[in-house]
PDB file of N, CA and C in Angstrom:
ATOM      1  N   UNK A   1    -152.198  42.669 -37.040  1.00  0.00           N
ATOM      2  CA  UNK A   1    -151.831  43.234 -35.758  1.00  0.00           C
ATOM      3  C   UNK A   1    -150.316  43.454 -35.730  1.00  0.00           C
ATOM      4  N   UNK A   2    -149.762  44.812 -35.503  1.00  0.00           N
ATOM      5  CA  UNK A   2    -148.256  45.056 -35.702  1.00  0.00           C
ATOM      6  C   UNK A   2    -147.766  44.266 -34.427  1.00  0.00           C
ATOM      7  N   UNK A   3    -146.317  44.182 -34.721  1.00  0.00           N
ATOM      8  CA  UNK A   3    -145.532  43.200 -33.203  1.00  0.00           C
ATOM      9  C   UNK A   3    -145.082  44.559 -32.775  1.00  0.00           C
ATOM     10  N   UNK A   4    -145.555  43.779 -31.460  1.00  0.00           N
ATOM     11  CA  UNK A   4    -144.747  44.841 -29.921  1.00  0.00           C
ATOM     12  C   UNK A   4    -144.096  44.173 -29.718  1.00  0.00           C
ATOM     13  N   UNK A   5    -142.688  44.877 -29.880  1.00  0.00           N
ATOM     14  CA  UNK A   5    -141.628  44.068 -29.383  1.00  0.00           C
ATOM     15  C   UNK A   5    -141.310  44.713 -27.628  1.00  0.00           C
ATOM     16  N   UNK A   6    -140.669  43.514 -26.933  1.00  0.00           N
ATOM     17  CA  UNK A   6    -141.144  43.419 -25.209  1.00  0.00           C
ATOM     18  C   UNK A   6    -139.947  43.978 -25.005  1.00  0.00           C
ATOM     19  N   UNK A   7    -139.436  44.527 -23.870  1.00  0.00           N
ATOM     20  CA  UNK A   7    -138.852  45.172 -23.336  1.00  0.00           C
ATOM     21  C   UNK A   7    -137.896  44.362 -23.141  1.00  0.00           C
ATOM     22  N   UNK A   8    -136.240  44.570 -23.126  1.00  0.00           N
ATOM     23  CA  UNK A   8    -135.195  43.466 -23.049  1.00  0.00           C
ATOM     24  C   UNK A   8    -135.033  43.870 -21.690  1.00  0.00           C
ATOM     25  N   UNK A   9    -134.847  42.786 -20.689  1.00  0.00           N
ATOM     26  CA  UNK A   9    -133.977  43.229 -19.543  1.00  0.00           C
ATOM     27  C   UNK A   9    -132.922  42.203 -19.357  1.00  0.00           C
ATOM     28  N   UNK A  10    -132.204  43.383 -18.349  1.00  0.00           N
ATOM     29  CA  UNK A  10    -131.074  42.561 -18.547  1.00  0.00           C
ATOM     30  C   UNK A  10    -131.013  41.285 -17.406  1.00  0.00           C
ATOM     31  N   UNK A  11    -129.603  41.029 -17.611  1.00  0.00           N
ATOM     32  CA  UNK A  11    -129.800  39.694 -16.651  1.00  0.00           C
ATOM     33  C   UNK A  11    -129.207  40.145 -15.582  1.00  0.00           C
ATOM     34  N   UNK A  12    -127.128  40.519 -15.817  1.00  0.00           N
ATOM     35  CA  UNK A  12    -126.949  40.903 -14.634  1.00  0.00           C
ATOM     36  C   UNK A  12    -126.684  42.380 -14.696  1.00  0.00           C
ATOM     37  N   UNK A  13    -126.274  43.141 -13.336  1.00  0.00           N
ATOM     38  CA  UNK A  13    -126.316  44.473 -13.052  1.00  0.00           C
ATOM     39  C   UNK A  13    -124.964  44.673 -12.346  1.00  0.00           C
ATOM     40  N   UNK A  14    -123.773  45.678 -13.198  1.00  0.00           N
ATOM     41  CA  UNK A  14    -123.014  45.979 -12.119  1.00  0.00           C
ATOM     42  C   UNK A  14    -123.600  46.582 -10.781  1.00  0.00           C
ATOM     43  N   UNK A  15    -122.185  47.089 -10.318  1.00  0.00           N
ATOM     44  CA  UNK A  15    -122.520  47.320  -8.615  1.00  0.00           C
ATOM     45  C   UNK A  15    -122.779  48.971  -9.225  1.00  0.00           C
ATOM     46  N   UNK A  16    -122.201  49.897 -10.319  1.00  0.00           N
ATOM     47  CA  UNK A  16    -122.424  50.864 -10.581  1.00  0.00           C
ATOM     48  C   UNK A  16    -124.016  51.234 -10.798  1.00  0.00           C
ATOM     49  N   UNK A  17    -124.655  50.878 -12.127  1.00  0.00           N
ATOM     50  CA  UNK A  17    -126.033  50.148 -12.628  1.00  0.00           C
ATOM     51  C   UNK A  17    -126.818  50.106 -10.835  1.00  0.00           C
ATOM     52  N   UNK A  18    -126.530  49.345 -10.445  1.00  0.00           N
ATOM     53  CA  UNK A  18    -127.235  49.354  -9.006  1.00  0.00           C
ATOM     54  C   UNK A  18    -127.626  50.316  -8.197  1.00  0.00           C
ATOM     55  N   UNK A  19    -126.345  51.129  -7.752  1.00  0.00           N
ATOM     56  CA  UNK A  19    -125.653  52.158  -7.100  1.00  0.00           C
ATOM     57  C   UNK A  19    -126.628  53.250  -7.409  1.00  0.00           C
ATOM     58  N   UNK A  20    -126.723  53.321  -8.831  1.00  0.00           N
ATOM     59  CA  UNK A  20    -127.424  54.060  -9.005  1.00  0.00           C
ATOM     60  C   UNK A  20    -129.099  54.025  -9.735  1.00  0.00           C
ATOM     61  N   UNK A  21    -129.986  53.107  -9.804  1.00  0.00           N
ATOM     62  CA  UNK A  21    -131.173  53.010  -9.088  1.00  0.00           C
ATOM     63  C   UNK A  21    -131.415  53.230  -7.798  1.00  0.00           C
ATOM     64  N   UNK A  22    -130.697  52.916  -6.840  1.00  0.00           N
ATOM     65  CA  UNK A  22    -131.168  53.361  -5.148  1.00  0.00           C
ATOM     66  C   UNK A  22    -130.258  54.514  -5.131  1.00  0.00           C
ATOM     67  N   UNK A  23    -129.737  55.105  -6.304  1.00  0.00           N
ATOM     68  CA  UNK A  23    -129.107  56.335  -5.622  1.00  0.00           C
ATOM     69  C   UNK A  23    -128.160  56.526  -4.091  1.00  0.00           C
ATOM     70  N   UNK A  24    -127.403  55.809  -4.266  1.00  0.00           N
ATOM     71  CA  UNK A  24    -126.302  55.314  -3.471  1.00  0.00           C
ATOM     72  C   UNK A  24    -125.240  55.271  -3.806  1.00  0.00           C
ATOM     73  N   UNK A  25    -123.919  55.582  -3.409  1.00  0.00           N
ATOM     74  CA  UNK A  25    -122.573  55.116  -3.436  1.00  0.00           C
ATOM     75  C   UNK A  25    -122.200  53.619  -3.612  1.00  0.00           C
ATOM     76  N   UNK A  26    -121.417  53.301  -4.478  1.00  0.00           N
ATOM     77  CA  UNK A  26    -121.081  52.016  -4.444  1.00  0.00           C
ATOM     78  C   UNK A  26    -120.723  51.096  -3.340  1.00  0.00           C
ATOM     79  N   UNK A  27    -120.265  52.268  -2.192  1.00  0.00           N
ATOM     80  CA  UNK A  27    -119.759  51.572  -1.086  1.00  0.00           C
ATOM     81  C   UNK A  27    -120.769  51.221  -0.525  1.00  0.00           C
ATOM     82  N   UNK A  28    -121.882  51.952  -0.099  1.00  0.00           N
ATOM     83  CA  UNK A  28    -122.683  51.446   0.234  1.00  0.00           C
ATOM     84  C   UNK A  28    -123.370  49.834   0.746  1.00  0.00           C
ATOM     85  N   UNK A  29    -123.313  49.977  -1.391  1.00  0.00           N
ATOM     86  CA  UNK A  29    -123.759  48.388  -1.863  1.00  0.00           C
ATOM     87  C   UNK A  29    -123.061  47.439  -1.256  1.00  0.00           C
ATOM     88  N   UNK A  30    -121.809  47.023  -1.334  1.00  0.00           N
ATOM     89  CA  UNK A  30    -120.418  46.619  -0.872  1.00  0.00           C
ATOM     90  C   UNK A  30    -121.250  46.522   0.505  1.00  0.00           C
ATOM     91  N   UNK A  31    -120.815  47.329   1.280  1.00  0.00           N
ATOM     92  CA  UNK A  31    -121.316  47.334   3.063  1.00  0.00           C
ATOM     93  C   UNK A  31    -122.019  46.078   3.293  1.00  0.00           C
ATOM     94  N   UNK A  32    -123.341  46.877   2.137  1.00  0.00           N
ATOM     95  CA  UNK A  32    -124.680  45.902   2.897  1.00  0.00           C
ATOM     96  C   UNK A  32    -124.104  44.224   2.029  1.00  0.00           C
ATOM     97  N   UNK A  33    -123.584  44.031   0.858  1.00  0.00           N
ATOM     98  CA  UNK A  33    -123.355  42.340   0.556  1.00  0.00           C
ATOM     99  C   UNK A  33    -122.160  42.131   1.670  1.00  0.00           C
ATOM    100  N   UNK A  34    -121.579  42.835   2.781  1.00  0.00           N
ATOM    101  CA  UNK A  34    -120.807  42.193   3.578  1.00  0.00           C
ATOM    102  C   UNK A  34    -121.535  41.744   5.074  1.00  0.00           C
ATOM    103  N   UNK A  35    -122.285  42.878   5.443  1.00  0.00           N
ATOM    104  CA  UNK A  35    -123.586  42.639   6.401  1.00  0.00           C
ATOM    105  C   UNK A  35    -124.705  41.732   6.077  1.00  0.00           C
ATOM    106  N   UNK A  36    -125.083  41.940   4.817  1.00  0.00           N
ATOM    107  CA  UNK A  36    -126.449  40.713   4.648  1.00  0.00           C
ATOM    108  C   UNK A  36    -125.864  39.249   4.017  1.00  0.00           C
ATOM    109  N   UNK A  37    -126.128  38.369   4.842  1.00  0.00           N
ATOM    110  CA  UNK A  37    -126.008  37.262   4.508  1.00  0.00           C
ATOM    111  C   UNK A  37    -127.449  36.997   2.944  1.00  0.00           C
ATOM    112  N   UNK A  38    -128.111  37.446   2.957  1.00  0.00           N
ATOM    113  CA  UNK A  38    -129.240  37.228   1.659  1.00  0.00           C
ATOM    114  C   UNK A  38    -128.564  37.937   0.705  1.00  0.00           C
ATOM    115  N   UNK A  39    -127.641  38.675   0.731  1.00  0.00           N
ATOM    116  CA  UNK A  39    -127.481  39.285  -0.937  1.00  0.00           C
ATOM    117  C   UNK A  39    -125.792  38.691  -1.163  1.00  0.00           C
ATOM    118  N   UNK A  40    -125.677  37.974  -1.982  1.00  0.00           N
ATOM    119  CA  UNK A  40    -124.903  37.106  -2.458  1.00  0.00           C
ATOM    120  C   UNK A  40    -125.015  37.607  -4.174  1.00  0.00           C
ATOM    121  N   UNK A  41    -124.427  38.345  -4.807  1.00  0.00           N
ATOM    122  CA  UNK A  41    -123.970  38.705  -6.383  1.00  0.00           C
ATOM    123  C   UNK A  41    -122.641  38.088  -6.614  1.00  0.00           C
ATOM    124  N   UNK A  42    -122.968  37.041  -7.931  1.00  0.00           N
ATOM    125  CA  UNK A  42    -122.071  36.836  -8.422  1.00  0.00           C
ATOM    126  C   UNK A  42    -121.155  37.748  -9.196  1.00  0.00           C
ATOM    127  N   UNK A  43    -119.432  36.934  -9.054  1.00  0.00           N
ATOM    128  CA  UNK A  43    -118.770  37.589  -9.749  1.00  0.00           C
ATOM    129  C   UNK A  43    -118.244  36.979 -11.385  1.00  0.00           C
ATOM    130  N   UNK A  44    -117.908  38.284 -12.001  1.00  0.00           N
ATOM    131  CA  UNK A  44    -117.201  37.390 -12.804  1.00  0.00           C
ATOM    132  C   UNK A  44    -115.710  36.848 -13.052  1.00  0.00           C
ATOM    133  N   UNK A  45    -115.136  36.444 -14.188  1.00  0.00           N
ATOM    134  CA  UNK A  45    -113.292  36.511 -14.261  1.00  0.00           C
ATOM    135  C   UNK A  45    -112.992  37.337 -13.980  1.00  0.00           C
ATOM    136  N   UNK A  46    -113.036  38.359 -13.723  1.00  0.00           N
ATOM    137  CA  UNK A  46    -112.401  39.578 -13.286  1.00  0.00           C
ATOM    138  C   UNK A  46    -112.528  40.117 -11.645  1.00  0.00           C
ATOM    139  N   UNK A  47    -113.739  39.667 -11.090  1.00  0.00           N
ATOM    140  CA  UNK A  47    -114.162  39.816  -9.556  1.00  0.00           C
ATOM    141  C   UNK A  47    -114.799  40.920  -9.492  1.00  0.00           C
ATOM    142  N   UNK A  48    -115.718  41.305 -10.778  1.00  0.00           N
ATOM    143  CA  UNK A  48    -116.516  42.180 -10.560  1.00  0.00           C
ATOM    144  C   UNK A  48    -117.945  41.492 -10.494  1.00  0.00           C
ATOM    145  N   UNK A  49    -118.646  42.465  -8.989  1.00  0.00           N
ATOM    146  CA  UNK A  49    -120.066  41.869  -8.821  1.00  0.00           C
ATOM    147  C   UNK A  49    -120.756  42.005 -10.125  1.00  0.00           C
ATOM    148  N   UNK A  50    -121.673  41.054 -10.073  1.00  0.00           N
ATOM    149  CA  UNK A  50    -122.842  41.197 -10.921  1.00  0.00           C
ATOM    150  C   UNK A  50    -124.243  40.810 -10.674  1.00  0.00           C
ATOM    151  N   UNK A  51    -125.122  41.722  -9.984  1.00  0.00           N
ATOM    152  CA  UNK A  51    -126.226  41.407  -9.683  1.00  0.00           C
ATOM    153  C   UNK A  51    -127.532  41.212 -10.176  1.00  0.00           C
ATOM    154  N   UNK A  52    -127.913  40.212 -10.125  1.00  0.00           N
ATOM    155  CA  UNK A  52    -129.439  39.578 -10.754  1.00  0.00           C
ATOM    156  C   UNK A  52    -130.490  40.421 -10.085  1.00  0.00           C
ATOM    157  N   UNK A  53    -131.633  40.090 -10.785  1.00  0.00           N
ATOM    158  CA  UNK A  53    -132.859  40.279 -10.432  1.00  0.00           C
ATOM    159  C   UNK A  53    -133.076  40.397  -8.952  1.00  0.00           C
ATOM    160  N   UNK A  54    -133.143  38.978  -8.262  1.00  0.00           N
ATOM    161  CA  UNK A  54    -133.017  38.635  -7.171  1.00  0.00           C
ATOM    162  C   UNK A  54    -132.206  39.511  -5.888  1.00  0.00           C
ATOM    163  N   UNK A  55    -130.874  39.801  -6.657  1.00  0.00           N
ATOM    164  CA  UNK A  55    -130.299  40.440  -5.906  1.00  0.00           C
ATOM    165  C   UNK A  55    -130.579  41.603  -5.740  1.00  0.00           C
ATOM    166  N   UNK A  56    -131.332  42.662  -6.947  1.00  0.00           N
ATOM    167  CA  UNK A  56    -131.930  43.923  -6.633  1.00  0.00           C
ATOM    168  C   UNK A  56    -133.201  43.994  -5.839  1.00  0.00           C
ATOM    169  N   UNK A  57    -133.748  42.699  -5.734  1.00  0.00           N
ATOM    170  CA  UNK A  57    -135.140  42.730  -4.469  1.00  0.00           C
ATOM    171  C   UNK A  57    -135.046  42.870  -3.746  1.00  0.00           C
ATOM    172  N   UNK A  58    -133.990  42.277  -2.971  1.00  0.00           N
ATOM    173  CA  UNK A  58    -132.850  41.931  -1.861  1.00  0.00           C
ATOM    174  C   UNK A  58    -132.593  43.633  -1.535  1.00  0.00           C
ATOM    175  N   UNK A  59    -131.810  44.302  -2.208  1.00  0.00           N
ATOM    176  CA  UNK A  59    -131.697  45.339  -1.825  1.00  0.00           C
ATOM    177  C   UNK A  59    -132.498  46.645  -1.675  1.00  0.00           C
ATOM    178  N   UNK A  60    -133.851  45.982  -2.529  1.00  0.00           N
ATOM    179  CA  UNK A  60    -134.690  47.339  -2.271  1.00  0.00           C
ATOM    180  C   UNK A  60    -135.394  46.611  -1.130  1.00  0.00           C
ATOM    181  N   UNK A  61    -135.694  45.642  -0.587  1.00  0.00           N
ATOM    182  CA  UNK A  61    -135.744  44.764   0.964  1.00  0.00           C
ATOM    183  C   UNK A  61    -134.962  45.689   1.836  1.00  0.00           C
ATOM    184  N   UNK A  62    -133.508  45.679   1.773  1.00  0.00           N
ATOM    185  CA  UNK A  62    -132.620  46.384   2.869  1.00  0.00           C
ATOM    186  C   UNK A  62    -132.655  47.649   2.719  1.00  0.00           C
ATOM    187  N   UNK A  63    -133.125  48.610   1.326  1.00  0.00           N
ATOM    188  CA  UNK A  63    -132.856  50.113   1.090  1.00  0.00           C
ATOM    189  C   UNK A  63    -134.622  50.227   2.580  1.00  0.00           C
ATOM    190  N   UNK A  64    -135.557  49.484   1.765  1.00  0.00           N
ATOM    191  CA  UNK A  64    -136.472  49.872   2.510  1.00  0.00           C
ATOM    192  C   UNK A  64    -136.470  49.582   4.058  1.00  0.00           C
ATOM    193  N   UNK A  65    -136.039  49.072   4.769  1.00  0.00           N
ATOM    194  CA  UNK A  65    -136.027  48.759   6.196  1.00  0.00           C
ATOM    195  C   UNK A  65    -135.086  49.634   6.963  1.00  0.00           C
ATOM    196  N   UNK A  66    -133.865  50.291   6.057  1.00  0.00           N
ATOM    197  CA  UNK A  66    -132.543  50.780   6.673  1.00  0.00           C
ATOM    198  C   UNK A  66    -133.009  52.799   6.230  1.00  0.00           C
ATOM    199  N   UNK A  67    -133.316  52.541   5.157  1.00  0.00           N
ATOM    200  CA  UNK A  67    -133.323  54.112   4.801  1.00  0.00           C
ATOM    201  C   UNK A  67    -135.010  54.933   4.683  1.00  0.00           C
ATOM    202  N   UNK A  68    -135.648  54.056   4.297  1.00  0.00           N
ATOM    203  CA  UNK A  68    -137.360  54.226   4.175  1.00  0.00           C
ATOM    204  C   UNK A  68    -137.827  54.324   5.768  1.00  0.00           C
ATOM    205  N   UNK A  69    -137.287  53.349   6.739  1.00  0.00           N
ATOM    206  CA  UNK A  69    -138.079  53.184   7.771  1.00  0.00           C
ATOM    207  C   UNK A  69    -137.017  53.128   9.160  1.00  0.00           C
ATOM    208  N   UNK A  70    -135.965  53.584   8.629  1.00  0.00           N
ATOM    209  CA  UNK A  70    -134.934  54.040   9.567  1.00  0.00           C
ATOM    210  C   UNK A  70    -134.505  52.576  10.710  1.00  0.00           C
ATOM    211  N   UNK A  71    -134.421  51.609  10.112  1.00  0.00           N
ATOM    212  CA  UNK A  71    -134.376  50.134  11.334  1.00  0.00           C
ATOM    213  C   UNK A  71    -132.448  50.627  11.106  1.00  0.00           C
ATOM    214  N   UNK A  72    -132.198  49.870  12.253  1.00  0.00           N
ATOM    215  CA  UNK A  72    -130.656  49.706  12.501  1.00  0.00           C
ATOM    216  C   UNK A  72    -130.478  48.596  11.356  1.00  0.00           C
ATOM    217  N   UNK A  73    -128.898  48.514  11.160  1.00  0.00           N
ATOM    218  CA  UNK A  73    -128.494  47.481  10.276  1.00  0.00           C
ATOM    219  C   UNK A  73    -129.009  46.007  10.966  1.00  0.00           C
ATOM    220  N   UNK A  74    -128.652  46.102  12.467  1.00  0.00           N
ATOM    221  CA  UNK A  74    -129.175  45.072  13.027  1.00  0.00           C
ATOM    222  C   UNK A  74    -130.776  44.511  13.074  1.00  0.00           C
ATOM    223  N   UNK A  75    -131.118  45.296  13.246  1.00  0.00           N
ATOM    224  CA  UNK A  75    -132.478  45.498  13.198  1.00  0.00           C
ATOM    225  C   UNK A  75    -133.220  44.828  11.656  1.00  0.00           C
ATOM    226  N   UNK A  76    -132.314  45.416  10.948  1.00  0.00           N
ATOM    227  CA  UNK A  76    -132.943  45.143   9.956  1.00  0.00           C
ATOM    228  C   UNK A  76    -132.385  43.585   9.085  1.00  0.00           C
ATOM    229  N   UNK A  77    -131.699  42.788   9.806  1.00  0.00           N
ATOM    230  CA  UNK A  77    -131.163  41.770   9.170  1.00  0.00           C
ATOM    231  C   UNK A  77    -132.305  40.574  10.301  1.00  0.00           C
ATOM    232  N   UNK A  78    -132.584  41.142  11.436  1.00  0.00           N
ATOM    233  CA  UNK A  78    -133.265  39.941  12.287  1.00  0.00           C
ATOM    234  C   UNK A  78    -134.609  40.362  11.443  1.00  0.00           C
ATOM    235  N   UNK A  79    -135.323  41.747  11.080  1.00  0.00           N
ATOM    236  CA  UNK A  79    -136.713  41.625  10.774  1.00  0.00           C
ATOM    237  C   UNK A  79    -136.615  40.585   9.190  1.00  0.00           C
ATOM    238  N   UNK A  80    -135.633  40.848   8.308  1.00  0.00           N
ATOM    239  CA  UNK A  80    -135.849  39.823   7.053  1.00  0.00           C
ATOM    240  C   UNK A  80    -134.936  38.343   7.831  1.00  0.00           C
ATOM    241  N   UNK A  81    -135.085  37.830   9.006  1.00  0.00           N
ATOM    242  CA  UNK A  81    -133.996  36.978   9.345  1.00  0.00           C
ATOM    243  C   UNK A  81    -135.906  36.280   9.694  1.00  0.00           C
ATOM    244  N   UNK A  82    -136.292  37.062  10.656  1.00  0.00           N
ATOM    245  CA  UNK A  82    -138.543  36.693  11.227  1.00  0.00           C
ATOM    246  C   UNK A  82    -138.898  36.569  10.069  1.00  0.00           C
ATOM    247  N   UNK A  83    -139.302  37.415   9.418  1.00  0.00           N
ATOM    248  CA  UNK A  83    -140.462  37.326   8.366  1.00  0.00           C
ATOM    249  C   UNK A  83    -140.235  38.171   7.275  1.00  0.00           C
ATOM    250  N   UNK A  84    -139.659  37.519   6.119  1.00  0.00           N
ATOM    251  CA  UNK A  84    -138.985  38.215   5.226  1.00  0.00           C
ATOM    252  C   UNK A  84    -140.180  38.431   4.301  1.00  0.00           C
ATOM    253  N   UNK A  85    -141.017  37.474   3.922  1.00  0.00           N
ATOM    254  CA  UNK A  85    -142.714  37.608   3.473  1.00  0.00           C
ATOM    255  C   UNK A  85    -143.199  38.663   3.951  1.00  0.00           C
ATOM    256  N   UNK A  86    -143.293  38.669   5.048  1.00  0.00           N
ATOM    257  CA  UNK A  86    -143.943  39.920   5.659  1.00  0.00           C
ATOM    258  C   UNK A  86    -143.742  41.535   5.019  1.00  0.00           C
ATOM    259  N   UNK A  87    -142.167  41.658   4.926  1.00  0.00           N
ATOM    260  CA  UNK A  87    -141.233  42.625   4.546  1.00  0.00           C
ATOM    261  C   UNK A  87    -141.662  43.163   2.817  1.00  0.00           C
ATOM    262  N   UNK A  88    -141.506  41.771   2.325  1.00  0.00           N
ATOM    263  CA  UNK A  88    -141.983  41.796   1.016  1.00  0.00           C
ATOM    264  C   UNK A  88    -143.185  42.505   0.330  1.00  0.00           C
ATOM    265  N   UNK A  89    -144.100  41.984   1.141  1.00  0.00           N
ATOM    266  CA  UNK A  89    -145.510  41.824   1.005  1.00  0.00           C
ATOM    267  C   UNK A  89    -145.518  43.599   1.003  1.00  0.00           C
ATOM    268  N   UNK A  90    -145.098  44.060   2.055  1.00  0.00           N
ATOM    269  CA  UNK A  90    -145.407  45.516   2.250  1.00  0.00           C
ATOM    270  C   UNK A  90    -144.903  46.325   1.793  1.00  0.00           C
ATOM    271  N   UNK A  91    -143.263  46.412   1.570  1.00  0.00           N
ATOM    272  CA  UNK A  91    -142.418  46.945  -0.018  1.00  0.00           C
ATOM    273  C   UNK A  91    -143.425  46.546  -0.998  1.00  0.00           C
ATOM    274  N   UNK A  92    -144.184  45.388  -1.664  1.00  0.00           N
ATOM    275  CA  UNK A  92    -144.561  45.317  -2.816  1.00  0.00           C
ATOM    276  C   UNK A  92    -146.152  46.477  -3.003  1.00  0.00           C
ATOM    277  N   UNK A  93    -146.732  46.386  -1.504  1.00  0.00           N
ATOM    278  CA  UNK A  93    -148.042  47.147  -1.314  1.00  0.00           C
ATOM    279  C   UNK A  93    -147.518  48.875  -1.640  1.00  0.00           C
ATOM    280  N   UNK A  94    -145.954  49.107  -1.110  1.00  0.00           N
ATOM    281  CA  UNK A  94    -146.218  50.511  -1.211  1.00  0.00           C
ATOM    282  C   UNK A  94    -145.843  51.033  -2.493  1.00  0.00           C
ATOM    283  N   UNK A  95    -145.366  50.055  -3.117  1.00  0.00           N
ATOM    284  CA  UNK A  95    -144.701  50.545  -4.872  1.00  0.00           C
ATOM    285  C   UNK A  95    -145.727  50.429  -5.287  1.00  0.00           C
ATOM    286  N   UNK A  96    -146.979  49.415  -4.991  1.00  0.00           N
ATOM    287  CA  UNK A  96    -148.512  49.630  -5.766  1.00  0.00           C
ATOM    288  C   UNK A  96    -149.600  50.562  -5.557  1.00  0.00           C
ATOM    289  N   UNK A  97    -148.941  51.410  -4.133  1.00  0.00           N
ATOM    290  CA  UNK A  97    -149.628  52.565  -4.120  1.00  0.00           C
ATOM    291  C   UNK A  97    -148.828  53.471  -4.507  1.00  0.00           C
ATOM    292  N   UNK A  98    -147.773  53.747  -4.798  1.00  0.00           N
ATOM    293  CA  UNK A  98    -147.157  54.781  -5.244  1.00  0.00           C
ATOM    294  C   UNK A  98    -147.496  55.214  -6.761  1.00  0.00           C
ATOM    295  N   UNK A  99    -147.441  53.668  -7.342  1.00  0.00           N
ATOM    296  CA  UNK A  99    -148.064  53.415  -9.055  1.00  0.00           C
ATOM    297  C   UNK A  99    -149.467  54.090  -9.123  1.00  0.00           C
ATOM    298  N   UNK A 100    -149.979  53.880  -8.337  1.00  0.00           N
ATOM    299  CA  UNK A 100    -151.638  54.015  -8.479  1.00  0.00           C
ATOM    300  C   UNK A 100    -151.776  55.850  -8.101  1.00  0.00           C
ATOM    301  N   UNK A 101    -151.070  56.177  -6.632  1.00  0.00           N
ATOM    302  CA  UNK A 101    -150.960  57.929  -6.332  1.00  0.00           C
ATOM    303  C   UNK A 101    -150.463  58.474  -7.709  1.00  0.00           C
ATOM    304  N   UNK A 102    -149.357  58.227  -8.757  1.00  0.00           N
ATOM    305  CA  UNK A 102    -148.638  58.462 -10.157  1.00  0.00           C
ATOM    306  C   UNK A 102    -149.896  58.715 -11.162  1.00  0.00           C
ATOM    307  N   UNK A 103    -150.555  57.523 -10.849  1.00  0.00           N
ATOM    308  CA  UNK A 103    -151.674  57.486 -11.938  1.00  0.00           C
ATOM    309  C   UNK A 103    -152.692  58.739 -11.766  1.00  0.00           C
ATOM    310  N   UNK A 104    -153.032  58.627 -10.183  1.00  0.00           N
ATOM    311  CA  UNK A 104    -154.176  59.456 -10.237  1.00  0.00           C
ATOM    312  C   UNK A 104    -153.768  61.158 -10.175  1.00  0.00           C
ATOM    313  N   UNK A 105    -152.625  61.636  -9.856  1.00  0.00           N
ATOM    314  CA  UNK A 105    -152.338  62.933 -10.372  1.00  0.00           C
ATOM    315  C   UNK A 105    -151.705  63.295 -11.546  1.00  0.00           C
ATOM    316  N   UNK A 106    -151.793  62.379 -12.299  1.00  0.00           N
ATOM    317  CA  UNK A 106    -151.474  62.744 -14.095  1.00  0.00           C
ATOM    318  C   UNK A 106    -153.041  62.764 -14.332  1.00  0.00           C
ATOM    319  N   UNK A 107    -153.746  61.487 -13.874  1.00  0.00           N
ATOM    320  CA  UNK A 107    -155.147  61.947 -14.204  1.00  0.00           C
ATOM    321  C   UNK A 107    -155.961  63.099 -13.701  1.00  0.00           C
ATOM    322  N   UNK A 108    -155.888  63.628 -12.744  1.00  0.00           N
ATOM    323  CA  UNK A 108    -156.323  64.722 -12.559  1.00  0.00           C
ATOM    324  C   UNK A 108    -155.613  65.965 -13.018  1.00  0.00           C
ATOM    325  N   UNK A 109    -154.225  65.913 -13.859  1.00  0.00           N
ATOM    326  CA  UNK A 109    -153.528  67.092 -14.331  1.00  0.00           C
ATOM    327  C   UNK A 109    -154.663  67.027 -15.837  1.00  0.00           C
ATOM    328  N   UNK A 110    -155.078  65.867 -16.192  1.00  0.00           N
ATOM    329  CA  UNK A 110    -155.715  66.226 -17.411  1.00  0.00           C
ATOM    330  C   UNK A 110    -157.321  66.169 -17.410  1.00  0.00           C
ATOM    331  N   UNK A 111    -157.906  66.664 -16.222  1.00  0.00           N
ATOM    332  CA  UNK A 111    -159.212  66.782 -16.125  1.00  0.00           C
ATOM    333  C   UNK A 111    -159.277  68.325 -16.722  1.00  0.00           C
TER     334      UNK A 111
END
């Protein structure tokens, strides 16, 4: 059986790297780690952010509540402040229907 070798990811993520998965300005990013008390990226010797895993959940949490579903900044720091599970749960439901809508019109491009 040949080796599959696994996909490396990384650990941390500049604020650039970031910026641009959500397709955003750096300032942006900046804004929301000064508004959200949950997104906390470490820095390094130099005082450049570097964001984990964690910290990109965090922000597709705030991309989705602020830009997906139009909540105020305020708005959107008390709904992950109530029920941040909640928040989760339903960001994670719509990336699994989005995966699954992906699937089924490649599959029907090759019927």
């Amino acid at each position: 059986m040949p080796y599959k070798e696994k996909e490396i990811e990384k650990l941390f993520y500049s604020i650039g790297e970031v910026a641009a998965i959500f397709n955003v300005n750096t300032s942006l990013i900046r804004f929301w780690e000064k508004e959200f008390d949950l997104l906390k990226p470490d820095k390094n010797k130099r005082g450049d952010r570097m964001f984990s895993k964690r910290d990109i959940e965090t922000i597709k949490l705030i991309y989705h509540l602020v830009k997906e579903r139009g909540f105020t900044l305020q708005g959107a720091k008390e709904k992950l402040k109530q029920n941040k599970k909640d928040t989760v749960d339903k960001v994670e439901i719509i990336n699994a229907l989005g995966k699954v809508k992906s699937f089924l019109v490649e599959l029907k491009e090759h019927l």
